[in-house]
Protein backbone atom coordinates (compact mmCIF):
# COMPACT_ATOMS: atom_id res chain seq x y z
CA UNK A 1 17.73 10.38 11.64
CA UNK A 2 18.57 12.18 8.30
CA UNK A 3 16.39 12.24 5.37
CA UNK A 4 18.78 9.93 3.17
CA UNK A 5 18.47 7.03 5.66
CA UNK A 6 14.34 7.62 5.89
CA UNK A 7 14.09 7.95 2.53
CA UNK A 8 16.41 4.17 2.04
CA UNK A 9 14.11 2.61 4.79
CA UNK A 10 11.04 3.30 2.77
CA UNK A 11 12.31 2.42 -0.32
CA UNK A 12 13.24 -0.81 1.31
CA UNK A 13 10.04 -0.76 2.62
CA UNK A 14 8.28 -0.06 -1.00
CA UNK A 15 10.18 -2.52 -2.91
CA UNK A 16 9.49 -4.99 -0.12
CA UNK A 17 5.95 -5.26 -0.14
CA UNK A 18 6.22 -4.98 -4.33
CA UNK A 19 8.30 -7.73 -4.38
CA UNK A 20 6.23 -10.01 -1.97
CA UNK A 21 2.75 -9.33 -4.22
CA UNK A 22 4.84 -10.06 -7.19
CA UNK A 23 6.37 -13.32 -5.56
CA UNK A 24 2.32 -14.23 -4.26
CA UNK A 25 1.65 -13.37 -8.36
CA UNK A 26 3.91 -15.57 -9.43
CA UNK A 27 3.18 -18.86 -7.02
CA UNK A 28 0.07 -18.62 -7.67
CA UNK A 29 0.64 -18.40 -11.65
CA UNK A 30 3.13 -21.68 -11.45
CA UNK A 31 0.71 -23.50 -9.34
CA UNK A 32 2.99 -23.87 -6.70
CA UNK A 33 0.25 -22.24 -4.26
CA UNK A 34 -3.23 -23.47 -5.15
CA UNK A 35 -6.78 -21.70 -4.32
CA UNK A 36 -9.28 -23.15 -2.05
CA UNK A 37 -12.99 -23.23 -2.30
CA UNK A 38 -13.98 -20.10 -0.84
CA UNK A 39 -15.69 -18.64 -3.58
CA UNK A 40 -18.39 -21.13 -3.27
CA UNK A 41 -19.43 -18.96 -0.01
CA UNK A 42 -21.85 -16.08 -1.40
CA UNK A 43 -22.38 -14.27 1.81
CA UNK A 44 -18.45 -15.14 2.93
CA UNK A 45 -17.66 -13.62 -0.73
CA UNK A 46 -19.71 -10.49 -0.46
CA UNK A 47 -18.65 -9.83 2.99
CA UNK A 48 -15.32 -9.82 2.09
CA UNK A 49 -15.34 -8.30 -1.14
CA UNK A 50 -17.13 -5.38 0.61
CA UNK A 51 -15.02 -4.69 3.34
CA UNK A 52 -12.13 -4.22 0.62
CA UNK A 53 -13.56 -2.16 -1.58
CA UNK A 54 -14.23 0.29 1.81
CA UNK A 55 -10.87 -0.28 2.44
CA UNK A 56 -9.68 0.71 -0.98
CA UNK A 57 -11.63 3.50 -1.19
CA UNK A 58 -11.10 4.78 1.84
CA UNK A 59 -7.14 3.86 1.86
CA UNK A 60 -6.36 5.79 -1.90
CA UNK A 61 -7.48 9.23 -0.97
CA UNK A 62 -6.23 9.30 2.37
CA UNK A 63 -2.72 8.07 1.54
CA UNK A 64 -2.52 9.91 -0.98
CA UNK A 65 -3.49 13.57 1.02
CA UNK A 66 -2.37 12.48 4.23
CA UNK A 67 1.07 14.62 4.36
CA UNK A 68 -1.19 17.90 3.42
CA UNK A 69 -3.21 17.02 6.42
CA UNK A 70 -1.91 20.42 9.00
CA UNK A 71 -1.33 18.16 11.93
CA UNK A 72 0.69 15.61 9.98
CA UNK A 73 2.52 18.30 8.20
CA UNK A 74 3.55 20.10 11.42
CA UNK A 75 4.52 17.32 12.54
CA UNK A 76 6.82 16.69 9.64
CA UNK A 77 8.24 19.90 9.16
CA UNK A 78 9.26 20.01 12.79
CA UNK A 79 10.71 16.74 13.12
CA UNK A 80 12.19 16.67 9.48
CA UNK A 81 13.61 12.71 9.44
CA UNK A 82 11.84 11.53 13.12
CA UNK A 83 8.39 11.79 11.96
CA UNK A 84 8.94 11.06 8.01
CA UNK A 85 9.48 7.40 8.53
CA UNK A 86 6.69 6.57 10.60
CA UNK A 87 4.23 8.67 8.94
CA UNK A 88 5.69 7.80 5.90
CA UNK A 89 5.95 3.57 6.51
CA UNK A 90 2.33 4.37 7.42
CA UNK A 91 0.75 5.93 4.19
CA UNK A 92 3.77 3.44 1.93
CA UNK A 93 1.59 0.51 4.12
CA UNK A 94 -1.98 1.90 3.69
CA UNK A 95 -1.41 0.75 0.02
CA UNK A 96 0.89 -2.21 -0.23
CA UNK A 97 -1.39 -4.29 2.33
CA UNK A 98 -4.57 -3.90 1.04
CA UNK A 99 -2.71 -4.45 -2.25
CA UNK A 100 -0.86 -7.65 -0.90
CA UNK A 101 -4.33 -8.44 0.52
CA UNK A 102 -6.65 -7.92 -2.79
CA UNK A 103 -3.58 -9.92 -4.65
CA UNK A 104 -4.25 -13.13 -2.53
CA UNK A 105 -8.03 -12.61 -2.28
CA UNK A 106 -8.12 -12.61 -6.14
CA UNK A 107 -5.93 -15.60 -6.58
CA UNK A 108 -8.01 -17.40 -3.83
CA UNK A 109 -11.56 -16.77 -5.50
CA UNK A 110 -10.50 -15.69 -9.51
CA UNK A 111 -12.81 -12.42 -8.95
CA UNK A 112 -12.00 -9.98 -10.87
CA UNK A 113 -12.67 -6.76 -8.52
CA UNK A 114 -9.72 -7.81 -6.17
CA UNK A 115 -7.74 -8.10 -9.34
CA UNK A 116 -8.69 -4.62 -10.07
CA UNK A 117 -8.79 -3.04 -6.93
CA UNK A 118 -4.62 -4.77 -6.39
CA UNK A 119 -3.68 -2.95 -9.75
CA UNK A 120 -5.15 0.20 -8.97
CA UNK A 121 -3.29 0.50 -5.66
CA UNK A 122 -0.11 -0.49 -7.16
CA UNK A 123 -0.13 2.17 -9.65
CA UNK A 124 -0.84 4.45 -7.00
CA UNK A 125 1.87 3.87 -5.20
CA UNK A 126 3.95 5.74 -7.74
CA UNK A 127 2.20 8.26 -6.31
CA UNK A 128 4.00 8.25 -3.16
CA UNK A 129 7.16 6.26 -4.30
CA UNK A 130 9.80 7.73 -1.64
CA UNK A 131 12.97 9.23 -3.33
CA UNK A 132 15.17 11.39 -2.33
CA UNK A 133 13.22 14.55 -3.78
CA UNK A 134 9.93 13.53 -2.28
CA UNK A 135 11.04 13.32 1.27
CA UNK A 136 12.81 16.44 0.93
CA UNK A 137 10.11 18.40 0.19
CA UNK A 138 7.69 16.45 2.63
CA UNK A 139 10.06 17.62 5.48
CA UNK A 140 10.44 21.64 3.97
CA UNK A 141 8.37 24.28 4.70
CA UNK A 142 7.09 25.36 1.35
């Protein structure tokens, strides 16, 4: 597969997910989805607060590095196209979930650390926003 079609299967891919946590934003802010009581569960609450805030932690770094990693970027540069749209659906997906994920969470229980924790993984996914340039030099040898 070349690295124009890769690089329009993860944009499709980007502006997806964006597009979903913006529809889920907007529901939610005409009332057409409603939350439910969960926030009235402490321990249910923490639990789940906690694993996201692993998961964002964990998930920002090592999306972001992942490509300089020497066995992913082997991988890429000797595969070019084959490997940059799994690897790369992989790291666009390490952010968009957890950010589609934090999104609902915060509409469900009105915390404000999944609020914060969705925006910061949006704007990192500028960081890794797939055009044409990027995937170039993600597949070169430099």
């Amino acid at each position: 597969m070349n690295i124009k079609q890769v690089q329009r299967i993860l944009l499709t891919n980007f502006f997806f997910m964006v597009v979903v946590t913006l529809l889920l934003v907007g529901l939610y802010e005409t009332e057409i989805l409603t939350p439910t009581d969960m926030a009235s569960d402490a321990t249910l609450m923490f639990v789940i607060l906690t694993m996201m805030e692993l998961v964002t932690i964990v998930a920002i770094p090592f999306a972001l590095k992942m490509f300089s990693l020497k066995a992913v970027r082997r991988k890429l540069v000797a595969r070019k196209g084959d490997a940059l749209l799994p690897w790369g659906t992989a790291r666009l997906n390490m952010l968009c979930l957890p950010m589609l994920i934090n999104t609902f969470m915060y509409y469900q229980t009105m915390s404000p650390a999944f609020g914060y924790m969705a925006i910061i993984l949006f704007l990192c996914l500028f960081f890794v926003y797939p055009s044409i340039g990027r995937c170039e030099a993600e597949v070169s040898e430099d």
